[in-house]
C-alpha atoms as a PDB file:
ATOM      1  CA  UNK A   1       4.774 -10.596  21.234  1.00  0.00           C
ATOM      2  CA  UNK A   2       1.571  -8.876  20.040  1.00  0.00           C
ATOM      3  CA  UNK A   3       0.715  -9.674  16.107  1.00  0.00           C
ATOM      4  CA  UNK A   4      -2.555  -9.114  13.706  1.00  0.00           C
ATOM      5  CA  UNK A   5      -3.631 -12.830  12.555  1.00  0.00           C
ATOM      6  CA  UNK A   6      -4.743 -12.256   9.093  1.00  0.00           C
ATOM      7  CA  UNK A   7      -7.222 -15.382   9.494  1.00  0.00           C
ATOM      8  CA  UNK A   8     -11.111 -14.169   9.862  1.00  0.00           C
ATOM      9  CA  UNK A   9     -13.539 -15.066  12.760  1.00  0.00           C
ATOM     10  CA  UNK A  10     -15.683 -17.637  11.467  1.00  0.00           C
ATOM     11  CA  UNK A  11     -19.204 -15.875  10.097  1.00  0.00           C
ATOM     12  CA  UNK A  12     -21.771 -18.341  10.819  1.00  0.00           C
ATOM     13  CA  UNK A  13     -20.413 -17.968  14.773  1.00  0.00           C
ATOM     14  CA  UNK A  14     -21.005 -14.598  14.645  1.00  0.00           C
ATOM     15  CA  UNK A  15     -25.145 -14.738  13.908  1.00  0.00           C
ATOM     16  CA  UNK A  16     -27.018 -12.431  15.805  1.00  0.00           C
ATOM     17  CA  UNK A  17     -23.616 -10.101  16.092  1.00  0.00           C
ATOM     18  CA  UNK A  18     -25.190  -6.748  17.445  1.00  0.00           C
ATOM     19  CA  UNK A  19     -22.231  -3.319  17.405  1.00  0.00           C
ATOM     20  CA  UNK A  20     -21.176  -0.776  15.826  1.00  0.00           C
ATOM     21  CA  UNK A  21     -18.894   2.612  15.479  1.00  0.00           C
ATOM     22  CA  UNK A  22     -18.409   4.699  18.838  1.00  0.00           C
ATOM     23  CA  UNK A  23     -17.093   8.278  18.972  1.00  0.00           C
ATOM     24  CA  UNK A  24     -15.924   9.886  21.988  1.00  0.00           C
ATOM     25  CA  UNK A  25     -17.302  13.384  22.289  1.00  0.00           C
ATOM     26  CA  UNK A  26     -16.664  15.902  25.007  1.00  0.00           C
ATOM     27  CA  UNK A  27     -19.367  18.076  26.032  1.00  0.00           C
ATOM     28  CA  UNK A  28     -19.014  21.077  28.222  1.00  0.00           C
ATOM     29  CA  UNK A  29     -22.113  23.386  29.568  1.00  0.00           C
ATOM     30  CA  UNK A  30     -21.489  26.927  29.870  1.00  0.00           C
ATOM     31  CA  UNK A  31     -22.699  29.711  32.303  1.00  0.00           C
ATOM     32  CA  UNK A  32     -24.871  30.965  29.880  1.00  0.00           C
ATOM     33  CA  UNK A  33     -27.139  27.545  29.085  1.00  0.00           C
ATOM     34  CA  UNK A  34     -24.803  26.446  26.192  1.00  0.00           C
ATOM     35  CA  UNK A  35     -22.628  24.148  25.285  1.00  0.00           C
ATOM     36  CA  UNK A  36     -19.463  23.687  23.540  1.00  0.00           C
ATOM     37  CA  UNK A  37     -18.405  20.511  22.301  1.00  0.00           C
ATOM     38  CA  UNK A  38     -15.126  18.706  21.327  1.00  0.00           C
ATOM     39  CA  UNK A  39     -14.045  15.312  19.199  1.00  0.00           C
ATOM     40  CA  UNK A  40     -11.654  13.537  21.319  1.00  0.00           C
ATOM     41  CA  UNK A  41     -11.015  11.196  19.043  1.00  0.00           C
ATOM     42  CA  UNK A  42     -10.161  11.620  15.120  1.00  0.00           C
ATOM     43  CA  UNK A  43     -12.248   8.385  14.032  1.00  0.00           C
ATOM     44  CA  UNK A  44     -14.555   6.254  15.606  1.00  0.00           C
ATOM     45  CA  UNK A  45     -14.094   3.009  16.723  1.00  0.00           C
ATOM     46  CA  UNK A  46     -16.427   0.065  16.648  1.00  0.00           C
ATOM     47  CA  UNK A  47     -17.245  -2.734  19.385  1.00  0.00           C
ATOM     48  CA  UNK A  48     -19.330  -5.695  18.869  1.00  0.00           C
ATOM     49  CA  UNK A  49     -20.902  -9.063  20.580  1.00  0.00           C
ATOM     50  CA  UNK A  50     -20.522 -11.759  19.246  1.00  0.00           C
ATOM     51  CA  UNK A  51     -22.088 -13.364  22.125  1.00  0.00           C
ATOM     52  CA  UNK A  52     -24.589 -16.067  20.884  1.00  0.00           C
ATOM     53  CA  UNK A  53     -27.838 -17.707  21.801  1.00  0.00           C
ATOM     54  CA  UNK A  54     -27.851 -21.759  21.970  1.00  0.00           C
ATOM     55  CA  UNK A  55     -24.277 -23.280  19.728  1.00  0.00           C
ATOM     56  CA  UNK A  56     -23.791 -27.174  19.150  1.00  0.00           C
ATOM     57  CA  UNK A  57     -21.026 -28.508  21.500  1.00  0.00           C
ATOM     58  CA  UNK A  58     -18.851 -28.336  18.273  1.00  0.00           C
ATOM     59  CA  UNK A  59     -19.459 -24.514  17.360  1.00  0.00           C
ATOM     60  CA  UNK A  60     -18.840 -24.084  21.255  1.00  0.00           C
ATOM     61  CA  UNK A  61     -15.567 -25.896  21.091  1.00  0.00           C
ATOM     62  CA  UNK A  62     -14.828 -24.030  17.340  1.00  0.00           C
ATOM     63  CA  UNK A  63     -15.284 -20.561  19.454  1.00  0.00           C
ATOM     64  CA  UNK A  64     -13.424 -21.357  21.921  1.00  0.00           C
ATOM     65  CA  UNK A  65     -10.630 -22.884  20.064  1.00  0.00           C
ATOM     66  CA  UNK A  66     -10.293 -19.267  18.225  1.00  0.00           C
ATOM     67  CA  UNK A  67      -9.776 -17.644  21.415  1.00  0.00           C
ATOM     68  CA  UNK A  68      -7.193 -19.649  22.245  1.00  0.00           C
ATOM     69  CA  UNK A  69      -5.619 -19.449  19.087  1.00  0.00           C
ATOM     70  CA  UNK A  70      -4.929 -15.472  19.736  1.00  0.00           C
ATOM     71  CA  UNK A  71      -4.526 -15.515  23.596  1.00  0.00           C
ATOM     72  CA  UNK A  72      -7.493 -14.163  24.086  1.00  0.00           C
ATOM     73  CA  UNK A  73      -7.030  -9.991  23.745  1.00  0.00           C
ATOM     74  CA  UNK A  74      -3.222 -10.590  22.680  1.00  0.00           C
ATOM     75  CA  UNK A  75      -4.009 -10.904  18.979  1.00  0.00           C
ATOM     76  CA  UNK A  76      -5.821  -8.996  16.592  1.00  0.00           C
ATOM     77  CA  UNK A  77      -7.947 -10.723  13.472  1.00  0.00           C
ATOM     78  CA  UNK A  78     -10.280 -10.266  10.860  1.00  0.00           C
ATOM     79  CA  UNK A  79     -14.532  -9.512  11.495  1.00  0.00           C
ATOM     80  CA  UNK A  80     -16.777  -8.876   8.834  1.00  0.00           C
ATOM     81  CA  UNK A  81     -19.061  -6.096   9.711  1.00  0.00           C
ATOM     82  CA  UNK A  82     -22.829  -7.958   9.392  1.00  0.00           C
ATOM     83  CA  UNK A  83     -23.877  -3.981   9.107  1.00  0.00           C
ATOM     84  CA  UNK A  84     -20.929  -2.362   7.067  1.00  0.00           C
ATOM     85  CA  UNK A  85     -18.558  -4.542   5.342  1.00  0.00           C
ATOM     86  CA  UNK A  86     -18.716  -2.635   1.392  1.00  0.00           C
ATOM     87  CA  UNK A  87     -17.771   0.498  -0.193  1.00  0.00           C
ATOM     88  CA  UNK A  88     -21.151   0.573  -1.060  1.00  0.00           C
ATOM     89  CA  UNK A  89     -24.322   0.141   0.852  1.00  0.00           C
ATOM     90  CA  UNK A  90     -24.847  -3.659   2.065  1.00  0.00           C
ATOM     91  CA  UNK A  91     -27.201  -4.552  -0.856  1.00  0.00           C
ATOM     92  CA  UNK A  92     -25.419  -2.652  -3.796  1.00  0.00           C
ATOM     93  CA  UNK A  93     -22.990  -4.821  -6.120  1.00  0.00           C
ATOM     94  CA  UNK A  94     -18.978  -3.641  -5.598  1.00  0.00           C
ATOM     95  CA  UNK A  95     -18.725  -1.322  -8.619  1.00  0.00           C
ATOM     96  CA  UNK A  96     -15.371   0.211  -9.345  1.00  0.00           C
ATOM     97  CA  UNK A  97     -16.570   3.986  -9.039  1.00  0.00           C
ATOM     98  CA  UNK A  98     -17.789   3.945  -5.437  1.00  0.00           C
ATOM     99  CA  UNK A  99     -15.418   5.511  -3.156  1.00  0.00           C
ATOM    100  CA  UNK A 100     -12.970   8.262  -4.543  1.00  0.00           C
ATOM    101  CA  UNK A 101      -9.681   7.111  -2.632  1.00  0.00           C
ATOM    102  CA  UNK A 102      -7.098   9.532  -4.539  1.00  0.00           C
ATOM    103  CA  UNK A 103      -6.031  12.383  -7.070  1.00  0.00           C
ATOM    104  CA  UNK A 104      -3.146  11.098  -9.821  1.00  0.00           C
ATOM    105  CA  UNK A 105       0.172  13.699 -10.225  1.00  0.00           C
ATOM    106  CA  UNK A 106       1.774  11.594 -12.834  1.00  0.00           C
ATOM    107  CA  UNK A 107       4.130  10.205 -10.752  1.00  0.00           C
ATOM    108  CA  UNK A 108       2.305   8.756  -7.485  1.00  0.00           C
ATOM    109  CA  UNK A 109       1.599   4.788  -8.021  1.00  0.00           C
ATOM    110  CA  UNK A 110       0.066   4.021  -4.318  1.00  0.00           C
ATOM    111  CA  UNK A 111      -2.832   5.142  -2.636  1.00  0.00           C
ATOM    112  CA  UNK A 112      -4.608   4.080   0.884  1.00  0.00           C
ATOM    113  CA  UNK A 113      -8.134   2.672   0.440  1.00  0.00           C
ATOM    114  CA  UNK A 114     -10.937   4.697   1.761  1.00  0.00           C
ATOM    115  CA  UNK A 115     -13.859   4.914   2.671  1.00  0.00           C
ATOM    116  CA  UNK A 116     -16.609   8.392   3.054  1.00  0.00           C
ATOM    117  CA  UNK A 117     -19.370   8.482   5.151  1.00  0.00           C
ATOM    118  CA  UNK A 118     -21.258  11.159   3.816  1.00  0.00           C
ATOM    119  CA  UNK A 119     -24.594  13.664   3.390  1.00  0.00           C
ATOM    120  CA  UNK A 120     -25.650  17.360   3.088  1.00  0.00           C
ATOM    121  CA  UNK A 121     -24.671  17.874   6.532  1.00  0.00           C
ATOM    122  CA  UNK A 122     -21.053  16.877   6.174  1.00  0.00           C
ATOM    123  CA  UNK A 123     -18.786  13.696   6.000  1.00  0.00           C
ATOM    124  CA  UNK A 124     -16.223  11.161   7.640  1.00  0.00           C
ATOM    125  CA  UNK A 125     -13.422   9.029   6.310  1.00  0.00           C
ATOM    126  CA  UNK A 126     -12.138   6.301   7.037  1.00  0.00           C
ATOM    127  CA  UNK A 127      -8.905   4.292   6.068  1.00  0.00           C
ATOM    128  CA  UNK A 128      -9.711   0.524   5.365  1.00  0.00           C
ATOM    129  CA  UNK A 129      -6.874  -1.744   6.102  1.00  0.00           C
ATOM    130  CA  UNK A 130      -8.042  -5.235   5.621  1.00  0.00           C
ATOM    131  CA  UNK A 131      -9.984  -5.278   2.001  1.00  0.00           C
ATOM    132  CA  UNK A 132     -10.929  -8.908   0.736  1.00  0.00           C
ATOM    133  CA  UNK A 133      -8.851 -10.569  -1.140  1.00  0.00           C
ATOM    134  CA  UNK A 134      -9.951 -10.515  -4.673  1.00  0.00           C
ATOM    135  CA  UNK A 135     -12.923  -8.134  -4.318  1.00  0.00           C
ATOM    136  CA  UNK A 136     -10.862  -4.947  -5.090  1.00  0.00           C
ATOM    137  CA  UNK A 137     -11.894  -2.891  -8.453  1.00  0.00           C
ATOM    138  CA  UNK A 138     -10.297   0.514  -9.506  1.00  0.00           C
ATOM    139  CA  UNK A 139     -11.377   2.817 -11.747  1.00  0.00           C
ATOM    140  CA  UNK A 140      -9.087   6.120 -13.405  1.00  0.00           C
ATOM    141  CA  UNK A 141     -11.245   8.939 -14.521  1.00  0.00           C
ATOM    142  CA  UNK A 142     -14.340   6.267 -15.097  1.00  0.00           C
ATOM    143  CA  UNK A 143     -12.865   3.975 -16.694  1.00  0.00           C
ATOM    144  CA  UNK A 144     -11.961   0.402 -14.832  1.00  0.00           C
ATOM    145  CA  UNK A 145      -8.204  -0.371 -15.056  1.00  0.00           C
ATOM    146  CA  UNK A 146      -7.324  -4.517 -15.519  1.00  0.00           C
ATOM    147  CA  UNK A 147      -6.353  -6.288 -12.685  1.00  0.00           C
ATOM    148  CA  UNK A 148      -3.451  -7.081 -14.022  1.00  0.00           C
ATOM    149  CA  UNK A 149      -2.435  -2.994 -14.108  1.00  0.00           C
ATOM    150  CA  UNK A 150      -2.404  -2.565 -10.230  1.00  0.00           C
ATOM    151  CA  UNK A 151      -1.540  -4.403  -7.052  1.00  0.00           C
ATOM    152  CA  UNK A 152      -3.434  -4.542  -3.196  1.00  0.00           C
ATOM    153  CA  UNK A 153      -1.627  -5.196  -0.159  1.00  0.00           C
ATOM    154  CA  UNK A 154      -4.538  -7.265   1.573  1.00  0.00           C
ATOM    155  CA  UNK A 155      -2.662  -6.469   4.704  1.00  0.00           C
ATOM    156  CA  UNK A 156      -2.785  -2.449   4.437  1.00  0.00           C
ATOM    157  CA  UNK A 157      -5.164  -1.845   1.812  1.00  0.00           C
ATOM    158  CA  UNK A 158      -2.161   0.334  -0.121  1.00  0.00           C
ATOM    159  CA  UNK A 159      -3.661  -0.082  -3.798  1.00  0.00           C
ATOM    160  CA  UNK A 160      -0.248   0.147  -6.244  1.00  0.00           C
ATOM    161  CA  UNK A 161      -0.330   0.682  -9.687  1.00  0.00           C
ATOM    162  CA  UNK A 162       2.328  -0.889 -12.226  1.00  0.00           C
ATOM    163  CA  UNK A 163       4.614   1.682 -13.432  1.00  0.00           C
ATOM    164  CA  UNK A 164       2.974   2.053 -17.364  1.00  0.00           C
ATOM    165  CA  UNK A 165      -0.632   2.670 -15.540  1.00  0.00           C
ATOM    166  CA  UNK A 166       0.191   5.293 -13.251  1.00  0.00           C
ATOM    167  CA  UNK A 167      -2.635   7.663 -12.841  1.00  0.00           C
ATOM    168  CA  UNK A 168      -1.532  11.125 -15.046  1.00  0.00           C
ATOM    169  CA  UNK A 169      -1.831  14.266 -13.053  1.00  0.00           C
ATOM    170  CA  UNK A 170      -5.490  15.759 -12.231  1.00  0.00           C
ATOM    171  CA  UNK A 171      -7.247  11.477 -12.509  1.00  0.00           C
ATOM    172  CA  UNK A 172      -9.527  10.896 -10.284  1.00  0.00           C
ATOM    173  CA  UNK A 173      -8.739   7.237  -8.776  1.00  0.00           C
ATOM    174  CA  UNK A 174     -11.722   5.633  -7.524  1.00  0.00           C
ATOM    175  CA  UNK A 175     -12.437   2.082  -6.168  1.00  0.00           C
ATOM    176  CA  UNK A 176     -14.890  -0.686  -4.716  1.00  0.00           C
ATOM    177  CA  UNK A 177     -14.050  -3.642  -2.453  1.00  0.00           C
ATOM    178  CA  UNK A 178     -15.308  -5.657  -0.029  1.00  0.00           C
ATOM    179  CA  UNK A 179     -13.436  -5.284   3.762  1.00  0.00           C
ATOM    180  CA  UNK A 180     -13.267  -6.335   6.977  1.00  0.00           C
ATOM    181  CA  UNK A 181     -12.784  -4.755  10.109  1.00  0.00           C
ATOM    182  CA  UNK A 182      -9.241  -5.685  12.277  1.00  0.00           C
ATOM    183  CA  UNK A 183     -10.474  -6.452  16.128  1.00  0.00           C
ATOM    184  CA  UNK A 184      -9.116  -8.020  18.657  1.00  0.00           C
ATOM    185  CA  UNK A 185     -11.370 -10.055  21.832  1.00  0.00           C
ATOM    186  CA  UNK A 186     -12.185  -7.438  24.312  1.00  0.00           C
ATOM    187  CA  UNK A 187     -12.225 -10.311  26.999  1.00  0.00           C
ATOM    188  CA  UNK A 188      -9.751 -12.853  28.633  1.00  0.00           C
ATOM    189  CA  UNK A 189     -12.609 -14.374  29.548  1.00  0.00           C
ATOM    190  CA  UNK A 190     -14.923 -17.150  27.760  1.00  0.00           C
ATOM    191  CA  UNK A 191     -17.663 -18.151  30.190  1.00  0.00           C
ATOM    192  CA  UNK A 192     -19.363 -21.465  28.256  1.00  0.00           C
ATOM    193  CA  UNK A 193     -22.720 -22.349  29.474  1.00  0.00           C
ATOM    194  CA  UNK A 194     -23.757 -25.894  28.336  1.00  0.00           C
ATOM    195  CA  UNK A 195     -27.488 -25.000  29.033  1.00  0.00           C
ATOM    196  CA  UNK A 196     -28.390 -28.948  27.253  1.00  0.00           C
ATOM    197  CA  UNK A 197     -27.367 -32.193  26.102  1.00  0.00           C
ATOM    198  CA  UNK A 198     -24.721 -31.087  23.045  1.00  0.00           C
ATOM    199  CA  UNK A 199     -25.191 -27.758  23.238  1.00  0.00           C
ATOM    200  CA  UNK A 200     -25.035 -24.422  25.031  1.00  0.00           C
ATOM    201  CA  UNK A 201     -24.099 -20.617  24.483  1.00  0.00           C
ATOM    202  CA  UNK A 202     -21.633 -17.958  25.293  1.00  0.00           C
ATOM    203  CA  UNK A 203     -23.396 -14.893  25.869  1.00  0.00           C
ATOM    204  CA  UNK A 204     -21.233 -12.266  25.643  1.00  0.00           C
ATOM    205  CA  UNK A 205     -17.956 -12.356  23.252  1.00  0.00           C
ATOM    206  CA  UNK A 206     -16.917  -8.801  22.957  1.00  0.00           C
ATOM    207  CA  UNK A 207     -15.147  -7.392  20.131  1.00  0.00           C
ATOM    208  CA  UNK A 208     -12.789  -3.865  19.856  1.00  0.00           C
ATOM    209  CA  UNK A 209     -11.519  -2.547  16.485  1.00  0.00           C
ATOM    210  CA  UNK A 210      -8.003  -2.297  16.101  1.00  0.00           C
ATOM    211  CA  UNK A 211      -7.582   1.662  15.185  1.00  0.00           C
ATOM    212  CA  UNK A 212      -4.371   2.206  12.287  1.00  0.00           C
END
């Protein structure tokens, strides 16, 4: 039976990590020398490799006991983004104003966390599922809200507020968090190279995310 293991792929295996988001675009060329083009797909979705230069026999053997641990592609887990792993950008502090995730009615308590890609040009969502535990701040029309006034489902990333704090109609709900992204191996297939005496590399360990 397929499940999401809410453990995280260790981050000092995954130095030198290179990925990122694909998007699946078709293009078709007309008669006339132009082109019309379509999104096949809603979101993007990211791939990475994890694949690494030279590993002591023991980070080999930590790898590889990972893999095993979710039957290779069977199981999903946790991957922090080296690139994108913040509401904010990578070397801004979490504050509790930096992604707008939801508009209050007065009687709504739960709301998905977000996150907007965005410029002049236009924008992109997208829904973050797996925030870090701890790391979450809200904010209701500017001002932060105590922890102890809302709940996150680390599992989701459904922020719930208590019942006396829910956001009155026309509040703007904002938050900040840390996340990771949900992938699963992209590979039944670990192919070890022990290249020296204790040590040796993997050199590809590919990595899908898990779309909601």
């Amino acid at each position: 039976m397929t499940a999401f293991h809410e453990v995280q792929f260790p981050l000092r295996l995954a130095l030198g990590a290179r990925g990122g988001p694909e998007r699946r675009t078709e293009i078709v060329s007309l008669s006339n020398g132009r082109e019309a083009r379509n999104r096949r797909w809603r979101d993007a979705r990211r791939r990475y490799d994890v694949g690494s230069s030279m590993k002591t026999l023991a980070d080999l053997y930590e790898t590889l006991a990972f893999f095993e641990a979710r039957a290779g592609q069977l199981h999903g887990f946790r991957f922090t983004d080296p690139f994108d792993f913040k509401s904010g950008g990578p070397h801004e502090p979490v504050m509790a104003e930096d992604q707008r995730i939801g508009t209050g009615d007065g009687e709504t308590r739960s709301f998905q966390l977000r996150k907007t890609y965005r410029d002049a040009g236009g924008e992109s969502a997208r829904t973050i599922e797996k925030p870090v535990a701890g790391s979450v701040r809200i904010s209701v029309d500017g001002v932060e809200i105590d922890g102890a006034d809302f709940s996150v489902a680390a599992a989701t990333g459904m922020v719930t507020f208590s019942a006396s704090a829910t956001p009155g109609e026309g509040a703007v709900i904002k938050a900040g968090f840390r996340f990771d992204t949900p992938v699963r191996f992209d590979t039944d297939r670990l192919d070890i190279d022990l290249d020296a005496f204790q040590a040796g590399r993997i050199p590809s360990i590919p990595l899908v995310e898990i779309r909601p």
